[in-house]
PDB file of N, CA and C in Angstrom:
ATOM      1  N   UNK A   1     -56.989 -91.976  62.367  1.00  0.00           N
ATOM      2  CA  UNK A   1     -57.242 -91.752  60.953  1.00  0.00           C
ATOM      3  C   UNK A   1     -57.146 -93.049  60.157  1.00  0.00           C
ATOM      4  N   UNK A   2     -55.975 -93.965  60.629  1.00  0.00           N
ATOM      5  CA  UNK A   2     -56.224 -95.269  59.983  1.00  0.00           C
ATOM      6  C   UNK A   2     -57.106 -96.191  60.065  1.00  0.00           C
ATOM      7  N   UNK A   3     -58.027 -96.132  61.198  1.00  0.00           N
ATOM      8  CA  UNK A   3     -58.837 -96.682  61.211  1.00  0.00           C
ATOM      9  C   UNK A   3     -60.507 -96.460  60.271  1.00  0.00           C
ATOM     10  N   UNK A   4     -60.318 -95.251  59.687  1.00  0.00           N
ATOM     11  CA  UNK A   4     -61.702 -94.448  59.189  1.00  0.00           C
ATOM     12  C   UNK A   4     -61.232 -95.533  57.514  1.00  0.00           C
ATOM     13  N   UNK A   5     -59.564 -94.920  57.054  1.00  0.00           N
ATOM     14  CA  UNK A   5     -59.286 -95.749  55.350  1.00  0.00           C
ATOM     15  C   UNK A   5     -59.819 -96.857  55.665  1.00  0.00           C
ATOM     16  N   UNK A   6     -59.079 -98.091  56.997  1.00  0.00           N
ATOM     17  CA  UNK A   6     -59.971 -98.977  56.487  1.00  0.00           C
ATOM     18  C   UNK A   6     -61.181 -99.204  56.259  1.00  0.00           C
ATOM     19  N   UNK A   7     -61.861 -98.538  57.464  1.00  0.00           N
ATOM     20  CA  UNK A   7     -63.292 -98.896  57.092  1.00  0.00           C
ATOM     21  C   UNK A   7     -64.154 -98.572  55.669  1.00  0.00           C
ATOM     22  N   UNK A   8     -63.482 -97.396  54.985  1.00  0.00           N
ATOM     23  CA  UNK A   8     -64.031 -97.105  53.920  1.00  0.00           C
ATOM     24  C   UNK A   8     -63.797 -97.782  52.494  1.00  0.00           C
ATOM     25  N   UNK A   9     -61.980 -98.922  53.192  1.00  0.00           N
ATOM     26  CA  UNK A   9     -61.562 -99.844  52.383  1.00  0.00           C
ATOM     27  C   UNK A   9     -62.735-101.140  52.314  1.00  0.00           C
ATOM     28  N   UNK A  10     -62.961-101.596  53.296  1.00  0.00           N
ATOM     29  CA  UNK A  10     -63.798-102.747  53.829  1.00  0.00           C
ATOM     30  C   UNK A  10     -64.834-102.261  53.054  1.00  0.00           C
ATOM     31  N   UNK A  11     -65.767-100.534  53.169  1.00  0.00           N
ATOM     32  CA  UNK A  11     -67.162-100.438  52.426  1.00  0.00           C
ATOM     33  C   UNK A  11     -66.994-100.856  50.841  1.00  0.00           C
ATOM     34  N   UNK A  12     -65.850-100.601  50.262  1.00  0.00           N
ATOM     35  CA  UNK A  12     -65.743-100.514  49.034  1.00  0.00           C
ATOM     36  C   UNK A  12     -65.723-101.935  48.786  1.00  0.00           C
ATOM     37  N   UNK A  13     -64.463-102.926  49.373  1.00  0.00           N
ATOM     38  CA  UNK A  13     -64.843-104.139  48.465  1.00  0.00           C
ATOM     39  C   UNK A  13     -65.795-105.029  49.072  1.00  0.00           C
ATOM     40  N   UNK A  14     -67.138-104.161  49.852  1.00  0.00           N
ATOM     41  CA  UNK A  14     -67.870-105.023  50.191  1.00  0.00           C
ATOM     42  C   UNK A  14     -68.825-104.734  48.707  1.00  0.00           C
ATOM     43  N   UNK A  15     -68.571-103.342  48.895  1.00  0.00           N
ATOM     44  CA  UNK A  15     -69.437-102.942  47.249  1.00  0.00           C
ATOM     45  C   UNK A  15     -69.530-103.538  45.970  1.00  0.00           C
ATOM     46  N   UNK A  16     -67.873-103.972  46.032  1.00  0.00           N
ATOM     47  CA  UNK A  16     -67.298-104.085  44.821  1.00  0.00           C
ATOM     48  C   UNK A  16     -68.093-106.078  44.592  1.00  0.00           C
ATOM     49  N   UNK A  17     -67.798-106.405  45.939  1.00  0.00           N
ATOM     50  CA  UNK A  17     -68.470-108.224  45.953  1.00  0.00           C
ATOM     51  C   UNK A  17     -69.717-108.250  45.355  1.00  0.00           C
ATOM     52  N   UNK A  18     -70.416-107.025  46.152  1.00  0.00           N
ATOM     53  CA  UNK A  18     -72.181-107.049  45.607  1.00  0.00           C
ATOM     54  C   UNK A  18     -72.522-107.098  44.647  1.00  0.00           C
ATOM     55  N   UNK A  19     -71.487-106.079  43.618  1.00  0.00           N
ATOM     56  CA  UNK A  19     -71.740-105.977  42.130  1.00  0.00           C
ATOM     57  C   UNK A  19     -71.248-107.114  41.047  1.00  0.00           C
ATOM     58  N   UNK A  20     -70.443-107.781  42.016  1.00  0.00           N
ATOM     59  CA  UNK A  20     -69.568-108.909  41.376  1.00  0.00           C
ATOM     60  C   UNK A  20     -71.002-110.082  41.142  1.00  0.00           C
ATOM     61  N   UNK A  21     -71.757-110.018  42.533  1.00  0.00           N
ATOM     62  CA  UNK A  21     -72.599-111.257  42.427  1.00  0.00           C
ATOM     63  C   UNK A  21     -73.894-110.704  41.738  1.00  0.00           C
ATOM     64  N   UNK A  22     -73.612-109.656  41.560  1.00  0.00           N
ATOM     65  CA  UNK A  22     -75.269-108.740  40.793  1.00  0.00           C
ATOM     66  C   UNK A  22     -74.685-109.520  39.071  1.00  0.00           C
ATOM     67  N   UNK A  23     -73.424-108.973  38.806  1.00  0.00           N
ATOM     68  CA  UNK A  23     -73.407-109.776  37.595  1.00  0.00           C
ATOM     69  C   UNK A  23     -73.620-110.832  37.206  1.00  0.00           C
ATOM     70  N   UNK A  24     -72.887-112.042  37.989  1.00  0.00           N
ATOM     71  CA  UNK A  24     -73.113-113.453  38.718  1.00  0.00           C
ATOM     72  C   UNK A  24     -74.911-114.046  37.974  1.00  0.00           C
ATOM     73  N   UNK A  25     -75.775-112.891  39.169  1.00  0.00           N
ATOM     74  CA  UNK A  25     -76.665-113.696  39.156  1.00  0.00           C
ATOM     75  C   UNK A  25     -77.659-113.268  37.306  1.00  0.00           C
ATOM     76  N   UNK A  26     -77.086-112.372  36.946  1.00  0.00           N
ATOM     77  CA  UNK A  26     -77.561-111.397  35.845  1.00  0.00           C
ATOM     78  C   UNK A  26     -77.211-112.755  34.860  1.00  0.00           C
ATOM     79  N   UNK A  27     -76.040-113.461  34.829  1.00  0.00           N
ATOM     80  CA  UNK A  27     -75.797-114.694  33.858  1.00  0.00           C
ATOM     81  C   UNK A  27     -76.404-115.566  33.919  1.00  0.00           C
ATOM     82  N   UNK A  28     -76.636-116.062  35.382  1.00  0.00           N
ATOM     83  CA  UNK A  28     -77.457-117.253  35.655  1.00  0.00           C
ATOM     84  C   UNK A  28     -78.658-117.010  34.838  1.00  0.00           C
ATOM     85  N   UNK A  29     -79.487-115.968  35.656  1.00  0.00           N
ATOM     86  CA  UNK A  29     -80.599-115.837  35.006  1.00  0.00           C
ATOM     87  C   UNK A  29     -80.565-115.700  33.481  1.00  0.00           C
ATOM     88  N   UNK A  30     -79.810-115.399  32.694  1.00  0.00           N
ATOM     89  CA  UNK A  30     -79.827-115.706  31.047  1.00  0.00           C
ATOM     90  C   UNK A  30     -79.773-116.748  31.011  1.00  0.00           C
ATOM     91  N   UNK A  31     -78.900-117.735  31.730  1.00  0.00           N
ATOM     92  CA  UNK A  31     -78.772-119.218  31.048  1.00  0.00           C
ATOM     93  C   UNK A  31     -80.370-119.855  31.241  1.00  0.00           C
ATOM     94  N   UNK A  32     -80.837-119.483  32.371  1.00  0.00           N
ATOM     95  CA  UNK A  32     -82.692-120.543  32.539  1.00  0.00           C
ATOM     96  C   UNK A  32     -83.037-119.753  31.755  1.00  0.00           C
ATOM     97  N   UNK A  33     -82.620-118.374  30.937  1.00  0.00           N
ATOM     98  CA  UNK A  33     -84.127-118.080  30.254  1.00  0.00           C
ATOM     99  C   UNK A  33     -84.078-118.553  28.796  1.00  0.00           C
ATOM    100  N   UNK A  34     -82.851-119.054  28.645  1.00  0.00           N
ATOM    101  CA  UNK A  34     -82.518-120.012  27.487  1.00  0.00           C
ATOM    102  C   UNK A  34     -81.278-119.464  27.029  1.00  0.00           C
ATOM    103  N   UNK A  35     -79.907-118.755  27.184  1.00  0.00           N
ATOM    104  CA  UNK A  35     -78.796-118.394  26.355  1.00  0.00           C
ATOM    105  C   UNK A  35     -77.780-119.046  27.114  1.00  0.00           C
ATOM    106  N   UNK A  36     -76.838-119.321  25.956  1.00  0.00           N
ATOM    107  CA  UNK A  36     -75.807-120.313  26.061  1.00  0.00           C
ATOM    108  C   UNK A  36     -74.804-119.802  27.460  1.00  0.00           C
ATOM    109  N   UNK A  37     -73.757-120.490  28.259  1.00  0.00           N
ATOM    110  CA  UNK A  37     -72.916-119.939  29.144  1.00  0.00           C
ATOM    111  C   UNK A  37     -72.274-118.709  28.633  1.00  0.00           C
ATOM    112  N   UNK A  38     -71.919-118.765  27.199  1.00  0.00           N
ATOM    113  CA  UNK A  38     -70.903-117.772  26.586  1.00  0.00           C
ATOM    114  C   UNK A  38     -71.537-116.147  26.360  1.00  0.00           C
ATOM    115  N   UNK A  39     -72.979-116.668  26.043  1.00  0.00           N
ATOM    116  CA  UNK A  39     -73.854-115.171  25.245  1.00  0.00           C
ATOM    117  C   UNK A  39     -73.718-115.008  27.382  1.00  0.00           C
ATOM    118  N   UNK A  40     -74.179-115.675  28.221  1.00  0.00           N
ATOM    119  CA  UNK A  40     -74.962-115.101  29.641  1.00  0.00           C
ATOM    120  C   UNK A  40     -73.596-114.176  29.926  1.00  0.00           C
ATOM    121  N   UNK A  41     -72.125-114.994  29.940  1.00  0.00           N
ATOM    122  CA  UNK A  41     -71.581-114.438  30.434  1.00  0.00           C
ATOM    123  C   UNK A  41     -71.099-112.702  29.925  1.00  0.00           C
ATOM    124  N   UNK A  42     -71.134-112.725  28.296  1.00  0.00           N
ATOM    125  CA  UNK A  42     -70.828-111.492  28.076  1.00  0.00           C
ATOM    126  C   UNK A  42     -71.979-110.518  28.193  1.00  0.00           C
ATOM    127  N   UNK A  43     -72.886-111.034  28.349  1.00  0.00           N
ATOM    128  CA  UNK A  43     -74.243-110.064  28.440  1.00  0.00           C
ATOM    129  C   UNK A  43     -74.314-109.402  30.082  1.00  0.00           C
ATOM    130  N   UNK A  44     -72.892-110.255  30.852  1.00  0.00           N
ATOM    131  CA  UNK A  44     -72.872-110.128  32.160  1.00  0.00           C
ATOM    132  C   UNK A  44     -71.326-109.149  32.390  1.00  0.00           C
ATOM    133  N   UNK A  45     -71.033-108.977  31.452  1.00  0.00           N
ATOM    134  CA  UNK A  45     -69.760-108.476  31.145  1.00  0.00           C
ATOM    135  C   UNK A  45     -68.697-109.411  31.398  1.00  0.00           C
ATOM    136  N   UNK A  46     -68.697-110.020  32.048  1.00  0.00           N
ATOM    137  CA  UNK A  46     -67.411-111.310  31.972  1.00  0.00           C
ATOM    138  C   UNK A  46     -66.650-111.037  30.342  1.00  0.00           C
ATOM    139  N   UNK A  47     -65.478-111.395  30.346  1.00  0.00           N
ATOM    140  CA  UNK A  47     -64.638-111.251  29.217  1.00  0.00           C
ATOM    141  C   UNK A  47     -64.927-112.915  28.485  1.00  0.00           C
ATOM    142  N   UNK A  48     -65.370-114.002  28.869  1.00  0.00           N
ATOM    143  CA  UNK A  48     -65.730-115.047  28.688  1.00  0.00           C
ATOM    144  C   UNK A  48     -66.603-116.203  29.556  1.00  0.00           C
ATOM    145  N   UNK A  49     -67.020-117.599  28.872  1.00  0.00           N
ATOM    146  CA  UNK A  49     -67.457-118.096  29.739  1.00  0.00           C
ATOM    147  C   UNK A  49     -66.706-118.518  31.101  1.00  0.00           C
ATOM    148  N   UNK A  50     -65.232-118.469  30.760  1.00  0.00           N
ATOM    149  CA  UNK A  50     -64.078-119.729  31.388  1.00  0.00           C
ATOM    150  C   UNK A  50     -64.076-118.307  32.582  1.00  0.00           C
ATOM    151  N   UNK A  51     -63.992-116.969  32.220  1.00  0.00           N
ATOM    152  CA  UNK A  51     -64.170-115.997  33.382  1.00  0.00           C
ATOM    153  C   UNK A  51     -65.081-116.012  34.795  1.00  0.00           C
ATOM    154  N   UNK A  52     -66.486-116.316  34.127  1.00  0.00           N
ATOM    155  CA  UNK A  52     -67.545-116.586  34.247  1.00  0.00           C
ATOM    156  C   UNK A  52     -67.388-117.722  35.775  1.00  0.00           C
ATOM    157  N   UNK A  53     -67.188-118.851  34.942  1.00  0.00           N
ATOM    158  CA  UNK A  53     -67.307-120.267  35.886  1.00  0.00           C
ATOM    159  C   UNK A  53     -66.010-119.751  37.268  1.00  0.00           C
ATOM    160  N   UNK A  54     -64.854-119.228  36.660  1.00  0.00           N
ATOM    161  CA  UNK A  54     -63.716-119.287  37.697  1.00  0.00           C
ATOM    162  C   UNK A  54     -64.377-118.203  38.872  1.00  0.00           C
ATOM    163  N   UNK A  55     -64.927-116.669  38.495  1.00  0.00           N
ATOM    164  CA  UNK A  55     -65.732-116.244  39.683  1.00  0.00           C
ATOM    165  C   UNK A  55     -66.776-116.648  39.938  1.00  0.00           C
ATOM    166  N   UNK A  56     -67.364-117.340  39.586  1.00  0.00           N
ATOM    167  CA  UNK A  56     -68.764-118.587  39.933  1.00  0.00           C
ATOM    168  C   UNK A  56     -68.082-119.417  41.321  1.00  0.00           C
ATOM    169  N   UNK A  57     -67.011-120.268  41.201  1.00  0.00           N
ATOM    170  CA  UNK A  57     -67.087-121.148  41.493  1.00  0.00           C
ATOM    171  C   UNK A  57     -65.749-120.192  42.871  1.00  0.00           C
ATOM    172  N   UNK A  58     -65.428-119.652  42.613  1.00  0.00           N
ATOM    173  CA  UNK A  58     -64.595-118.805  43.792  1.00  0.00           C
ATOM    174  C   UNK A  58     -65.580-118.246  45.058  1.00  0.00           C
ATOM    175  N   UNK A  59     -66.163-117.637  44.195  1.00  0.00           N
ATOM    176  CA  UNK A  59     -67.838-117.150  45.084  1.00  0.00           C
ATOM    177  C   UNK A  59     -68.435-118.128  45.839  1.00  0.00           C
ATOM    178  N   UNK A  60     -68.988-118.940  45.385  1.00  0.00           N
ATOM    179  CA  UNK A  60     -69.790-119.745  45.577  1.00  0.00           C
ATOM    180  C   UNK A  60     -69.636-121.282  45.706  1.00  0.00           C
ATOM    181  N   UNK A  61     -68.282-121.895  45.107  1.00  0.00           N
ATOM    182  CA  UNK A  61     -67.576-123.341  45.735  1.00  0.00           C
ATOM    183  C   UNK A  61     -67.593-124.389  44.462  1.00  0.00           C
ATOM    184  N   UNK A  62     -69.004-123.878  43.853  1.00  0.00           N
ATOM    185  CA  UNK A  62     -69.253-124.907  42.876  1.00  0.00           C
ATOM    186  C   UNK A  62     -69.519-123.672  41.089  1.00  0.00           C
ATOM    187  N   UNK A  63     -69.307-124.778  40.289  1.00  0.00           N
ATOM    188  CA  UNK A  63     -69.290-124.414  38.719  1.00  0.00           C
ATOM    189  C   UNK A  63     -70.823-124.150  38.489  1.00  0.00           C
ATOM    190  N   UNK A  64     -70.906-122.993  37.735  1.00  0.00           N
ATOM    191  CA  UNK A  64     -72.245-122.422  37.566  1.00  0.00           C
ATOM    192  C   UNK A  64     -73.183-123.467  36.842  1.00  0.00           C
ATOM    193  N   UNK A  65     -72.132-124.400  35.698  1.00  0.00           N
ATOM    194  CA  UNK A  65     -73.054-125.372  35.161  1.00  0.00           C
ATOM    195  C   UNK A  65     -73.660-126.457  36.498  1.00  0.00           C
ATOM    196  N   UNK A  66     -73.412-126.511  37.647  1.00  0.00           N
ATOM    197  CA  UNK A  66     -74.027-127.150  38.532  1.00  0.00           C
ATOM    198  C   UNK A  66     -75.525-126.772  38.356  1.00  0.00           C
ATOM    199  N   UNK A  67     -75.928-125.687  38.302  1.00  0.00           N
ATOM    200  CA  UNK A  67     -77.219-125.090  38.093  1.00  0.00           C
ATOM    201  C   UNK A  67     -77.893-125.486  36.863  1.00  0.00           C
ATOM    202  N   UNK A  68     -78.344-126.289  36.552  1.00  0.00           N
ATOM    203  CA  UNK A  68     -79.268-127.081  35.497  1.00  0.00           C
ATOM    204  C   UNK A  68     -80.550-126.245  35.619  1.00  0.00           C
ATOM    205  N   UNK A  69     -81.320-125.567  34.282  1.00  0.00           N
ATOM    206  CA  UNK A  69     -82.387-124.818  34.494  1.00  0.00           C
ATOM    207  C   UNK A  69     -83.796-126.157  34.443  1.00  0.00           C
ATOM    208  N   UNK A  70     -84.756-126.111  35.087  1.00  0.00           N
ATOM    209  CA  UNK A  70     -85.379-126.804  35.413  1.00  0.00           C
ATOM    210  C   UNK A  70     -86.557-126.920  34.221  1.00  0.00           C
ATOM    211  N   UNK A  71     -86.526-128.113  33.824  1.00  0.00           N
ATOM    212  CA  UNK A  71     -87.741-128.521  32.363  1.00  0.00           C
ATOM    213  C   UNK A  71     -89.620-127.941  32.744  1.00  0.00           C
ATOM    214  N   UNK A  72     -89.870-127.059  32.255  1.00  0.00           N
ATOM    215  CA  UNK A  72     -91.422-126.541  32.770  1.00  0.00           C
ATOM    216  C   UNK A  72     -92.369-127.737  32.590  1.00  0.00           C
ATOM    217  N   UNK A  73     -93.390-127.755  33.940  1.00  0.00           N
ATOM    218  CA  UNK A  73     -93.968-128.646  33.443  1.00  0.00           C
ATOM    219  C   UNK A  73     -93.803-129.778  34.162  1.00  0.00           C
TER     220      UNK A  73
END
């Protein structure tokens, strides 16, 4: 029987990561489409930008401002 919780432990915060980086990428994409770190992050639900960068950079190694949106053209 302990073996079934974990696994259904493991499904959940695999769930819980997915949605973490669904938000993640939901900010990014505001910042290239032109809104500041602060508007992406609450539009991403983050409680702030400083929220924002610390699971950015936990996730992923590096600070979301690493991502410079690219000049068209």
């Amino acid at each position: 029987m302990a073996s079934v919780e974990v696994r259904v432990l493991a499904d959940v915060l695999h769930l819980q990561r997915f949605l973490l980086w669904l938000r993640i990428n939901l900010a990014v994409e505001a910042v290239m489409s032109g809104a500041s770190w602060t508007e992406a992050a609450h539009e991403a639900g983050f409680a702030d930008s400083a929220h924002l960068t610390r699971t950015h950079k936990r996730m992923f190694g590096i600070e979301p401002t690493a991502l410079r949106p690219q000049a068209p053209g």
